[in-house]
Protein backbone atom coordinates (compact mmCIF):
# COMPACT_ATOMS: atom_id res chain seq x y z
CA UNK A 1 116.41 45.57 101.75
CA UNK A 2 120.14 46.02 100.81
CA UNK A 3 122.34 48.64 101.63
CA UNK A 4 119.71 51.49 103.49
CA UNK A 5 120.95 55.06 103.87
CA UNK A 6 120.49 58.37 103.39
CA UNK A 7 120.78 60.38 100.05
CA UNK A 8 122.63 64.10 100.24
CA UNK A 9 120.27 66.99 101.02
CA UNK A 10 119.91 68.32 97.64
CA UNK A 11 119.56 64.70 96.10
CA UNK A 12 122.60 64.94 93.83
CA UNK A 13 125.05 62.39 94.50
CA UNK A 14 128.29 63.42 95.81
CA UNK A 15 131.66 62.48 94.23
CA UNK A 16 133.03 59.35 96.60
CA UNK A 17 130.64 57.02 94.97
CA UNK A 18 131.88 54.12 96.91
CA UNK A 19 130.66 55.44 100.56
CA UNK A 20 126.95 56.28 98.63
CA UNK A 21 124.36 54.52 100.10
CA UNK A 22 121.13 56.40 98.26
CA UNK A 23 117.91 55.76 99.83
CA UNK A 24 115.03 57.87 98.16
CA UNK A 25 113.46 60.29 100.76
CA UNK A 26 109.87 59.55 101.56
CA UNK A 27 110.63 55.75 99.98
CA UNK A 28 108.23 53.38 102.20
CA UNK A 29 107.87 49.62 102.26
CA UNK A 30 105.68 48.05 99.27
CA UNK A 31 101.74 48.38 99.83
CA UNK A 32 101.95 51.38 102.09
CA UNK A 33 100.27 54.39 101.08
CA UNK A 34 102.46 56.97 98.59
CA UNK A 35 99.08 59.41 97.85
CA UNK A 36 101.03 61.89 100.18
CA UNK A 37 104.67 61.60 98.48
CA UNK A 38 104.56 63.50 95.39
CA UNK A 39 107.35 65.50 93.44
CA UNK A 40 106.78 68.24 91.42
CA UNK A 41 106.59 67.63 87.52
CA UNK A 42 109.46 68.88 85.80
CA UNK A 43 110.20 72.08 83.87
CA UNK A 44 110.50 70.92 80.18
CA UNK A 45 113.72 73.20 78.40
CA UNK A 46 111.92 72.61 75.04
CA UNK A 47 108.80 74.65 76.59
CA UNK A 48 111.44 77.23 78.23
CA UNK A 49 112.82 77.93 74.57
CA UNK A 50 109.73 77.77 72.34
CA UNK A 51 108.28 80.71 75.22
CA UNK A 52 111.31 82.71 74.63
CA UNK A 53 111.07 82.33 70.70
CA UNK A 54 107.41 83.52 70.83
CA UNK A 55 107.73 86.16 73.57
CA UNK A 56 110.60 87.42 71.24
CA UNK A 57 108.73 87.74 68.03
CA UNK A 58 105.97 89.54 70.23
CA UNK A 59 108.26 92.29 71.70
CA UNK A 60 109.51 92.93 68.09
CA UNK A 61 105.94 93.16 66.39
CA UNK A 62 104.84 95.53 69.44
CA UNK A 63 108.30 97.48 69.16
CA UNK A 64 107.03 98.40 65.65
CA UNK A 65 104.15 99.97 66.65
CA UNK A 66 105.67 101.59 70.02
CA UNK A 67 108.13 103.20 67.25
CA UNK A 68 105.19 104.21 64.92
CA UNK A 69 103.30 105.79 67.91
CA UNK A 70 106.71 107.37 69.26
CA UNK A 71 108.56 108.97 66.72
CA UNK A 72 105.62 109.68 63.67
CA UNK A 73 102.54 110.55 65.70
CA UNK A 74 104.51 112.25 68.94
CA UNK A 75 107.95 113.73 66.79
CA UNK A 76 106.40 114.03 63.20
CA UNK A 77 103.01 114.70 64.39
CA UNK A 78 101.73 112.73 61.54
CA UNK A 79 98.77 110.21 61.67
CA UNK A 80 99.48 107.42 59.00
CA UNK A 81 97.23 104.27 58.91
CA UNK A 82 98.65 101.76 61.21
CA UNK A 83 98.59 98.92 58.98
CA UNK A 84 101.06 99.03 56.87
CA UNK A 85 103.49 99.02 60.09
CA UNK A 86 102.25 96.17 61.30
CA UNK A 87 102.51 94.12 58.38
CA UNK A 88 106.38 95.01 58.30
CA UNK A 89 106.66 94.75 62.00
CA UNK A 90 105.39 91.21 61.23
CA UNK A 91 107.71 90.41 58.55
CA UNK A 92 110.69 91.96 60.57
CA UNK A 93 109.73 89.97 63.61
CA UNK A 94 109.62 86.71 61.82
CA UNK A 95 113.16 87.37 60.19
CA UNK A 96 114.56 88.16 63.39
CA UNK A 97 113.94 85.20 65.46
CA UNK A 98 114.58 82.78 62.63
CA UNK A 99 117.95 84.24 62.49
CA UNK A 100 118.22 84.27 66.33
CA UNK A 101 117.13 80.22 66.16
CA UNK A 102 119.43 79.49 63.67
CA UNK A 103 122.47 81.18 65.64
CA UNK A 104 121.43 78.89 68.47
CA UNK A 105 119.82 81.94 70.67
CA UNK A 106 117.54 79.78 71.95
CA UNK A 107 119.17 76.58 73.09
CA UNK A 108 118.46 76.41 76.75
CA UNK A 109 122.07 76.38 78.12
CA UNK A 110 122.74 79.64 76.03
CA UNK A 111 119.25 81.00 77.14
CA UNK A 112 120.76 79.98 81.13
CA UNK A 113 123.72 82.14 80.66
CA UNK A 114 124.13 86.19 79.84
CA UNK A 115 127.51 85.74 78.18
CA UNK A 116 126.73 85.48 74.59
CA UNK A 117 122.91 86.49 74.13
CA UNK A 118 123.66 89.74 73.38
CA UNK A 119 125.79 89.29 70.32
CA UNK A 120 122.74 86.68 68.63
CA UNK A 121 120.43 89.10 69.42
CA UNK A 122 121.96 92.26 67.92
CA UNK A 123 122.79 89.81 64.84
CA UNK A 124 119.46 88.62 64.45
CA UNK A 125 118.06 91.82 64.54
CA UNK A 126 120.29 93.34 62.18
CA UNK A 127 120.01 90.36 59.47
CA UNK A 128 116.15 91.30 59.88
CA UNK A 129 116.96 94.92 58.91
CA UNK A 130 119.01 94.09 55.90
CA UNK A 131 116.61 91.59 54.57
CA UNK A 132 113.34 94.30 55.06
CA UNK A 133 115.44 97.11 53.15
CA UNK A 134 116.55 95.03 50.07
CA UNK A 135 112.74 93.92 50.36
CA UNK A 136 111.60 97.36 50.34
CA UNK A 137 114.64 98.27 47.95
CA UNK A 138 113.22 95.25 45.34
CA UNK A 139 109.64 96.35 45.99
CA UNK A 140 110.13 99.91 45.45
CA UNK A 141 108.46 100.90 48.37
CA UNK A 142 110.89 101.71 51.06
CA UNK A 143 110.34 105.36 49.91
CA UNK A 144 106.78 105.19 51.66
CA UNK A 145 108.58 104.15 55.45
CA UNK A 146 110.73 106.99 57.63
CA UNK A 147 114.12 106.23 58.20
CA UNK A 148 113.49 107.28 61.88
CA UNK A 149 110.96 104.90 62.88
CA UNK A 150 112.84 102.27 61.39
CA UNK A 151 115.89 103.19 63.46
CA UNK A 152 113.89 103.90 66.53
CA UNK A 153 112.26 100.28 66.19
CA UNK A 154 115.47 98.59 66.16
CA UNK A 155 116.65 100.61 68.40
CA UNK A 156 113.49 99.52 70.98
CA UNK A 157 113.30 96.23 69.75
CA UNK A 158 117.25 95.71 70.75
CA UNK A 159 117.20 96.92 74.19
CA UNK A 160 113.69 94.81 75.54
CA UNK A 161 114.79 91.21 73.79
CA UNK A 162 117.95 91.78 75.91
CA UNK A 163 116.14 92.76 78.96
CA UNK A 164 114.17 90.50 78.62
CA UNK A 165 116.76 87.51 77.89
CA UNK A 166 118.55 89.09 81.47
CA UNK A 167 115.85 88.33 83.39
CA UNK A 168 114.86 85.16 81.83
CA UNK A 169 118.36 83.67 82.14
CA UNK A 170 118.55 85.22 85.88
CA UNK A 171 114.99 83.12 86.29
CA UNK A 172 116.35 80.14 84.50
CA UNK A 173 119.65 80.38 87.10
CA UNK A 174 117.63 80.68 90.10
CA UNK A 175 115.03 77.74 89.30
CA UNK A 176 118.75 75.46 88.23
CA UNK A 177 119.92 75.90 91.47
CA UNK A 178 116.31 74.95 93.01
CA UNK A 179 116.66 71.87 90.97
CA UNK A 180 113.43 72.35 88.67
CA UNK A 181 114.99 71.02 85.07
CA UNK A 182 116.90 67.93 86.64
CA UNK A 183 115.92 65.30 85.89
CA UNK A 184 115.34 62.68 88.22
CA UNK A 185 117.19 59.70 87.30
CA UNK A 186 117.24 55.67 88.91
CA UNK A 187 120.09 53.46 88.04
CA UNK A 188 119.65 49.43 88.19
CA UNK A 189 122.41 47.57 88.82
CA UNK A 190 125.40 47.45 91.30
CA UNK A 191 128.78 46.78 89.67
CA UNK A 192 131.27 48.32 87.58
CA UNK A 193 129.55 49.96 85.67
CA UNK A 194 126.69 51.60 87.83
CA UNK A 195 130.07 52.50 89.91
CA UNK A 196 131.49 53.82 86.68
CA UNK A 197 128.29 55.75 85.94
CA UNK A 198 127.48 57.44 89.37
CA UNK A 199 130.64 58.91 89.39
CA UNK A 200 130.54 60.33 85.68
CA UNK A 201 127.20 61.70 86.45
CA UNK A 202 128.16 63.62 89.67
CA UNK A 203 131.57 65.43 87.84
CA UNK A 204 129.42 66.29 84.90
CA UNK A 205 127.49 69.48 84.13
CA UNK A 206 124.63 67.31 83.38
CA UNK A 207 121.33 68.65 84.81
CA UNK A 208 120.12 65.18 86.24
CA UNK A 209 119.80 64.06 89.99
CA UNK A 210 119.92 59.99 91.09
CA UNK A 211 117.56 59.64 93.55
CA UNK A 212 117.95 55.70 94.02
CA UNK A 213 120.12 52.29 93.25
CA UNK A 214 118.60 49.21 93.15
CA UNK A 215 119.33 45.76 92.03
CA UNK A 216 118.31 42.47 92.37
CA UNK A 217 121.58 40.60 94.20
CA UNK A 218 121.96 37.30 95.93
CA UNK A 219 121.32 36.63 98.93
CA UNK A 220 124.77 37.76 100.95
CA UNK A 221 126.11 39.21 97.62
CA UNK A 222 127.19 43.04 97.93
CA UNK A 223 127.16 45.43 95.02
CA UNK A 224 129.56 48.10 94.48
CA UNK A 225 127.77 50.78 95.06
CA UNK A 226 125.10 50.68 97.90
CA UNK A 227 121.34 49.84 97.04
CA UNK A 228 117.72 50.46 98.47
CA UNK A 229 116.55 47.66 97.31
CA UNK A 230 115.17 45.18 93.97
CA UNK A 231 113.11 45.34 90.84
CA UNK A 232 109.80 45.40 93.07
CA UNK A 233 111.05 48.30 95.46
CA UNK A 234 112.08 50.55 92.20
CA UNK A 235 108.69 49.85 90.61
CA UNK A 236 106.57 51.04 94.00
CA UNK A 237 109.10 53.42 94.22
CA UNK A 238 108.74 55.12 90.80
CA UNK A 239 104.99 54.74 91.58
CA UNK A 240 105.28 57.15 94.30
CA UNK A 241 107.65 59.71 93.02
CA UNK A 242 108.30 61.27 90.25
CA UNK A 243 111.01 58.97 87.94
CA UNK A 244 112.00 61.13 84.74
CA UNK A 245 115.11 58.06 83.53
CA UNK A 246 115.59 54.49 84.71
CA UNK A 247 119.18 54.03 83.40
CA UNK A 248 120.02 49.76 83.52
CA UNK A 249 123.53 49.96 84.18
CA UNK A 250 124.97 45.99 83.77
CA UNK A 251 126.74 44.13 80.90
CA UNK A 252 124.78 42.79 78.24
CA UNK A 253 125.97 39.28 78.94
CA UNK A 254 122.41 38.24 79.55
CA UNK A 255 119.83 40.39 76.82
CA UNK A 256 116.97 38.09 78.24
CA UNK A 257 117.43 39.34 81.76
CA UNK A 258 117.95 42.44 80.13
CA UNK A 259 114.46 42.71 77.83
CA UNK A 260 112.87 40.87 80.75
CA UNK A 261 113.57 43.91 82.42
CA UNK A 262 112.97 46.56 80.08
CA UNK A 263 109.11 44.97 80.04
CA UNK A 264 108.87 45.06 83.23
CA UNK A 265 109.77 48.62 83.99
CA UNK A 266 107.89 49.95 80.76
CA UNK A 267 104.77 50.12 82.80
CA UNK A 268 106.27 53.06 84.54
CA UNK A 269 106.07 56.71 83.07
CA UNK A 270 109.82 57.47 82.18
CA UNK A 271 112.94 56.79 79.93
CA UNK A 272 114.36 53.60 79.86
CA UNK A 273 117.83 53.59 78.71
CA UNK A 274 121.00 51.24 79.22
CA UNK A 275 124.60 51.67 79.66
CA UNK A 276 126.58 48.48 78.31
CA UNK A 277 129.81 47.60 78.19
CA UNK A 278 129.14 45.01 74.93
CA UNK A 279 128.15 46.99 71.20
CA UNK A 280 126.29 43.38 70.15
CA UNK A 281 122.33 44.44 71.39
CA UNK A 282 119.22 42.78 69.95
CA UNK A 283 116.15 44.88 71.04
CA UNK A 284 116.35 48.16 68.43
CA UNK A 285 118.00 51.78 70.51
CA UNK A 286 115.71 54.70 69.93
CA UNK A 287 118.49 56.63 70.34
CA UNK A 288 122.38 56.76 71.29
CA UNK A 289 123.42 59.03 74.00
CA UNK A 290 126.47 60.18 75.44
CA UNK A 291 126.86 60.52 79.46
CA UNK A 292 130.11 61.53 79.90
CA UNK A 293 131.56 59.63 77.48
CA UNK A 294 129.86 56.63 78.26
CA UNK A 295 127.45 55.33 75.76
CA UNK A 296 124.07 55.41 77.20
CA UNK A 297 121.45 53.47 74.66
CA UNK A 298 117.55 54.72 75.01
CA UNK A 299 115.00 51.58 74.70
CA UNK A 300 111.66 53.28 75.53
CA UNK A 301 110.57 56.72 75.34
CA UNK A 302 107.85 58.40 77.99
CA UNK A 303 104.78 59.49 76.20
CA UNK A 304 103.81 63.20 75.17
CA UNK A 305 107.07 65.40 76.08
CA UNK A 306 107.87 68.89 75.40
CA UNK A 307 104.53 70.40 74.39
CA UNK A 308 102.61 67.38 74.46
CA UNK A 309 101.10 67.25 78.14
CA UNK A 310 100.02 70.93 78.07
CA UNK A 311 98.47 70.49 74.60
CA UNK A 312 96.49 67.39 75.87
CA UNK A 313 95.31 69.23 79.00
CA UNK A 314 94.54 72.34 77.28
CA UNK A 315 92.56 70.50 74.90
CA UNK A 316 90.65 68.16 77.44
CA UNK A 317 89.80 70.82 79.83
CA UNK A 318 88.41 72.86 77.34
CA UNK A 319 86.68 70.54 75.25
CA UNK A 320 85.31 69.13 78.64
CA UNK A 321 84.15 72.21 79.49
CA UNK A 322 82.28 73.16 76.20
CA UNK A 323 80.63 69.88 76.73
CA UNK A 324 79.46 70.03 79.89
CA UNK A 325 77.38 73.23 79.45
CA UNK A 326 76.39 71.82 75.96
CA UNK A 327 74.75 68.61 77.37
CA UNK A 328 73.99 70.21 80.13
CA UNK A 329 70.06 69.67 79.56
CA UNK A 330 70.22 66.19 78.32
CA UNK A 331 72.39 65.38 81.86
CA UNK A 332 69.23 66.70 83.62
CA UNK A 333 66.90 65.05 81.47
CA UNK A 334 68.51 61.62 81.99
CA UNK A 335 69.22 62.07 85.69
CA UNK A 336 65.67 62.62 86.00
CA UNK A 337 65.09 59.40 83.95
CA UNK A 338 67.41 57.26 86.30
CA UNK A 339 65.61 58.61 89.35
CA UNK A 340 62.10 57.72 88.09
CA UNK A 341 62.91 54.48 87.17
CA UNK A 342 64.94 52.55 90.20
CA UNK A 343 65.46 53.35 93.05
CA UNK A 344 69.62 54.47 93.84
CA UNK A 345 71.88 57.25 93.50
CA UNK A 346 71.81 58.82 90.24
CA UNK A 347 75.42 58.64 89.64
CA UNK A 348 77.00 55.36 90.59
CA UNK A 349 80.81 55.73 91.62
CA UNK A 350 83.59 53.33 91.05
CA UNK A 351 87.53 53.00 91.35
CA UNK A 352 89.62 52.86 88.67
CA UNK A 353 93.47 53.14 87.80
CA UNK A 354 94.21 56.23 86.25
CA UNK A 355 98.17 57.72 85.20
CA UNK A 356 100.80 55.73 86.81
CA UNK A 357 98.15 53.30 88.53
CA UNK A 358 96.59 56.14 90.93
CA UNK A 359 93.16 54.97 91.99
CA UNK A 360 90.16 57.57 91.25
CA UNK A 361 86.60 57.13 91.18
CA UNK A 362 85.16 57.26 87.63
CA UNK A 363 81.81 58.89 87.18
CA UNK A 364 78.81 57.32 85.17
CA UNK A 365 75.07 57.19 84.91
CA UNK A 366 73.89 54.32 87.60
CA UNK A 367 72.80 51.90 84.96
CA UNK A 368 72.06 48.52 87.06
CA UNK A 369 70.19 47.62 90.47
CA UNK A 370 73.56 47.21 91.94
CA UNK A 371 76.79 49.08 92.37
CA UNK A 372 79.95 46.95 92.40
CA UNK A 373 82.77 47.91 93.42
CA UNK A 374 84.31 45.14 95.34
CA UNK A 375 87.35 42.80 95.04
CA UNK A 376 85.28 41.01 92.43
CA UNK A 377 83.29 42.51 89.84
CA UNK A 378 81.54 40.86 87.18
CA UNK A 379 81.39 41.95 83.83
CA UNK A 380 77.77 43.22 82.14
CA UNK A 381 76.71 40.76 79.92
CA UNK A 382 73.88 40.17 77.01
CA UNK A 383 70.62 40.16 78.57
CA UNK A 384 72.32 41.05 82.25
CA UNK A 385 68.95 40.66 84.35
CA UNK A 386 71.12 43.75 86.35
CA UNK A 387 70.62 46.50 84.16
CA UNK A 388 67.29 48.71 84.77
CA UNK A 389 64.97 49.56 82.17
CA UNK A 390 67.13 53.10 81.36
CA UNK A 391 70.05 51.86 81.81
CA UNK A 392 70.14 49.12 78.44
CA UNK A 393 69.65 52.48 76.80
CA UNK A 394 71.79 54.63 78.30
CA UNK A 395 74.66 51.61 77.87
CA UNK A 396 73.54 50.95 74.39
CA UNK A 397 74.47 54.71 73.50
CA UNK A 398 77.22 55.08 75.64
CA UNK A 399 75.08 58.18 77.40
CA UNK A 400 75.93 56.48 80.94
CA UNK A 401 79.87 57.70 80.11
CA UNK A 402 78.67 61.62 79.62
CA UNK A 403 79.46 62.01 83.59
CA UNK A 404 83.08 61.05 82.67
CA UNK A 405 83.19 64.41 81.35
CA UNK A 406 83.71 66.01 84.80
CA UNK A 407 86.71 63.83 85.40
CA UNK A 408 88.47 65.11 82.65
CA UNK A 409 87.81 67.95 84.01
CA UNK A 410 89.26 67.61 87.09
CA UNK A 411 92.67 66.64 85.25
CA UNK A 412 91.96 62.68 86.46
CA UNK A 413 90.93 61.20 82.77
CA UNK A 414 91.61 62.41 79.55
CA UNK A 415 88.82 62.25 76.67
CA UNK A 416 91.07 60.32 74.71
CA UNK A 417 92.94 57.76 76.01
CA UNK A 418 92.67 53.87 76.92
CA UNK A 419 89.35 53.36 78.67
CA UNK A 420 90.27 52.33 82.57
CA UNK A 421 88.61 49.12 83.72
CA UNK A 422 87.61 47.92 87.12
CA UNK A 423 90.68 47.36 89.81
CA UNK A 424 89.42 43.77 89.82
CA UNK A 425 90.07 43.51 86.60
CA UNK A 426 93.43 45.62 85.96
CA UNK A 427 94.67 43.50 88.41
CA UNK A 428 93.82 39.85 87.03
CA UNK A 429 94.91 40.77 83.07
CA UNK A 430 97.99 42.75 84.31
CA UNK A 431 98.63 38.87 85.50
CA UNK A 432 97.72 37.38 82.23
CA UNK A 433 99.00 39.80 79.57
CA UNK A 434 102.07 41.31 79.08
CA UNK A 435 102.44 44.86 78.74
CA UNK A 436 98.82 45.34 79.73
CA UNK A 437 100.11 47.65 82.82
CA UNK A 438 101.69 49.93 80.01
CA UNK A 439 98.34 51.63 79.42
CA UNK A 440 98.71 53.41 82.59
CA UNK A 441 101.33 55.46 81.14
CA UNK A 442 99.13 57.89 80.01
CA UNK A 443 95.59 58.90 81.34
CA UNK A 444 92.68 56.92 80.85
CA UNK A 445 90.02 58.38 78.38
CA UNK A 446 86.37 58.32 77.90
CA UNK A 447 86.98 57.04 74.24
CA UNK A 448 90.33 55.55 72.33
CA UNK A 449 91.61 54.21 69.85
CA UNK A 450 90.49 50.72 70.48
CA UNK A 451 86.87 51.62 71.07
CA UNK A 452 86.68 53.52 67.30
CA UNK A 453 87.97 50.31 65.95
CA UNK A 454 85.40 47.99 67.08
CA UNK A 455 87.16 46.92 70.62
CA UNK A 456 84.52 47.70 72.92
CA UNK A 457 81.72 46.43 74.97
CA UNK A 458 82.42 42.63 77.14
CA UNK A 459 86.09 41.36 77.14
CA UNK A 460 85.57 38.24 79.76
CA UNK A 461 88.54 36.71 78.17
CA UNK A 462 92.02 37.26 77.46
CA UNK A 463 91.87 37.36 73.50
CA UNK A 464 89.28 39.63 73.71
CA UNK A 465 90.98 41.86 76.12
CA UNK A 466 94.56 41.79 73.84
CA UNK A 467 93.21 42.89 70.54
CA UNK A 468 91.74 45.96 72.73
CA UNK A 469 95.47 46.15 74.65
CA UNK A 470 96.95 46.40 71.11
CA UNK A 471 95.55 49.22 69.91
CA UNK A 472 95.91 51.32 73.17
CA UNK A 473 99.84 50.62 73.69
CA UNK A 474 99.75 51.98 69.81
CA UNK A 475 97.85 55.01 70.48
CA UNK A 476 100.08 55.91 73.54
CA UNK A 477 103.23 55.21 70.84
CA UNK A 478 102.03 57.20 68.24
CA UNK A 479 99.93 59.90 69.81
CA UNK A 480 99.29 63.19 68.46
CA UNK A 481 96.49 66.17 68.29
CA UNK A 482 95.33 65.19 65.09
CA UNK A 483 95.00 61.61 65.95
CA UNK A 484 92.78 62.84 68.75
CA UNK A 485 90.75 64.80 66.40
CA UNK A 486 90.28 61.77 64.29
CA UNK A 487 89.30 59.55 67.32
CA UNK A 488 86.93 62.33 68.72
CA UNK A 489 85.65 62.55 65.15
CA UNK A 490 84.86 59.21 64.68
CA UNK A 491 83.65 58.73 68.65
CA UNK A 492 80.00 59.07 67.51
CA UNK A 493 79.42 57.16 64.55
CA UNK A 494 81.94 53.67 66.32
CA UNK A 495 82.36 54.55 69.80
CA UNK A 496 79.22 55.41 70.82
CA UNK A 497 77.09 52.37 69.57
CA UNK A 498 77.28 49.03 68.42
CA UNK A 499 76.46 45.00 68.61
CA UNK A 500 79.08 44.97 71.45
CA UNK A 501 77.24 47.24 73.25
CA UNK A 502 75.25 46.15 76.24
């Protein structure tokens, strides 16, 4: 490898780019075991803020009530029903934080500093009040609400959203400085502009950290900048840690070496973007960034941000869950059938890629005589003299999956996702098709996309296995909950059985 060193303690690079030689900690030689090196996932802002919104809103509804209780029952010693407070402590909650949004309250660098959160509070709040006393005012019923408890909830309300924004921006400071929002960024490339773009990166107060150079150079050519090594060592590399950005930082003299690239790296779970020094660009930007006044151009986008992931796992976990104990009998019942009728383990075990190519063993009803799970595997077929007596059932109705369900639960598959095939087989059509690898960017699931629309059962040739490679690549592109639904929905009646079952 070119160019081996160490990277700074805290992994940010420091500002004399030209004596940098980054080397990512924990980075091994290809084929060595990485199960060990993991990072921890990073802190999305977007999750930060849309906590703060709703944590707001709560504090404001409960100050309502607090007030009620406080001043009426305890200073009035008067017992009105509670629910017409509520509804206005609603209303007045809702007001507040969409004015507190709109003044830009809860954009994460103003949530990360004091200075300034005080002032979009008290204005948010105080819009809030207007609008519910020309509401009451239009309404004609502002007579039936006291004057004190109104002032008393504002009053409350005022004083906890601030404490509370103090202590979440102290939080916010403390986990900054322990590096949990930066994002972990690789650059490709070794000249000018990599150079150019190390250097912007370090003097800028943007919250990202490179962890690694690499480029593929001649033999006895020397970069500018220091590197730990080619296109193959970034790949194992950002299978072992935790890659957020791959930024390819080289002119655009060459876009095939360029979208070469781009394909290659897309199998990998993070943003691909490009800094060029030439406007002329041929595969479509999702977006146009500035890094310090460089322009930074995104190609490919990682799957599920934000919300996304904890939406996903929420929903498999539970759903998983719910299942479980719902065919809970009919696991018995068909264990029981396995067991009677060959003999074998119950539950036959084999490895399969999962997110970012981890291997885990996938769960399913023991369906044949014999349990493969070897360099070669071949592929049930029509009439597969393999497959016991139960087991053409339980195949036929996709039953021998239900033990799938405890892998989602254990956070290694999904229950919707691209199905994960045999390592024998990931590895030959990750030879044979491009962009195949890309399904790894999300987990596998125990139904998808392709297997609603028809794509399911033997694929012992390419053409069969692309149509199927298709439609996964577009539900990782175009994912959402209620595409989930839909596939979940439809799971039973096209997923579950079929001529290309067997």
């Amino acid at each position: 490898m070119n160019g081996f060193g160490e990277k700074s303690g805290d992994g940010a690079v420091p500002g004399d780019v030209d004596a940098v030689a980054l080397a990512p900690s924990g980075f091994s030689e290809p084929g060595m075991d990485h199960s060990a090196i993991k990072d921890k996932p990073l802190i999305s802002q977007r999750v930060i803020s849309d906590i703060m919104m709703c944590a707001d809103g709560v504090i404001i509804f409960v100050s309502a009530l607090v007030a009620k209780w406080a001043y009426i029952v305890v200073v009035l010693e008067s017992a009105p029903q509670i629910e017409p407070y509520a509804v206005i402590g609603m209303v007045g909650a809702v007001f507040a934080v969409g004015t507190m949004r709109y003044r830009g309250l809860y954009d994460f660098n103003v949530l990360s500093e004091i200075r300034g959160q005080a002032k979009r509070i008290l204005i948010g709040l105080a819009v809030a009040a207007l609008m519910l006393v020309a509401i009451g005012y239009l309404l004609k019923i502002s007579g039936q609400y006291s004057r004190g408890w109104f002032t008393v909830w504002f009053a409350i309300s005022a004083v906890l959203v601030f404490i509370l924004h103090f202590i979440n921006a102290r939080i916010l400071r403390w986990l900054g400085a322990l590096g949990a929002f930066a994002r972990n960024i690789v650059i490709y490339g070794s000249g000018d502009i990599a150079q150019s773009l190390i250097r912007r990166v370090s003097m800028s107060p943007l919250n990202v950290r490179v962890v690694g150079i690499f480029d593929d150079l001649p033999r006895g050519q020397r970069g500018q900048v220091p590197v730990a090594g080619g296109l193959s060592d970034l790949i194992v590399f950002g299978q072992s840690r935790r890659i957020d950005e791959i930024l390819i930082a080289m002119p655009m003299t060459n876009e095939l070496r360029v979208a070469n690239l781009v394909e290659q790296l897309s199998l990998l779970p993070a943003d691909i973007r490009i800094c060029p020094t030439a406007t002329a660009f041929r595969i479509p930007p999702k977006k146009l960034l500035d890094y310090g006044g460089l322009a930074v151009l995104e190609l490919e986008r990682r799957p599920m941000e934000g919300w996304g992931p904890i939406i996903k796992n929420a929903e498999d976990r539970f759903l998983a869950f719910l299942l479980i104990v719902t065919f809970a009998p009919l696991l018995l019942l068909i264990a029981l059938a396995i067991k009677l009728d060959s003999r074998g383990p119950v539950i036959f075990k084999q490895r399969r890629h999962g997110f970012n190519h981890e291997v885990f063993n996938l769960y399913k009803f023991r369906t044949m005589f014999v349990t493969e799970d070897g360099p070669k595997v071949k592929q049930a077929q029509r009439n597969d003299p393999r497959i016991t007596r139960i087991g053409r059932f339980l195949r036929k109705t996709s039953l021998d999956e239900l033990p799938q369900l405890f892998n989602v639960l254990k956070g290694d598959m999904s229950l919707v996702g691209p199905r994960p095939h045999a390592l024998a087989h990931n590895e030959y059509y990750s030879t044979v098709l491009g962009r195949y690898a890309n399904r790894h960017k999300v987990k596998p699931g125990m139904t998808g996309w392709a297997q609603v629309n028809g794509y399911r059962g033997e694929t012992d040739t390419p053409e069969k296995m692309r149509g199927r490679v298709e439609h996964d690549l577009w539900y990782i592109e175009n994912w959402s909950v209620w595409l989930d639904i839909k596939i979940l929905i439809k799971t039973p009646f096209y997923g579950f059985v079929g001529s290309n079952a067997f």
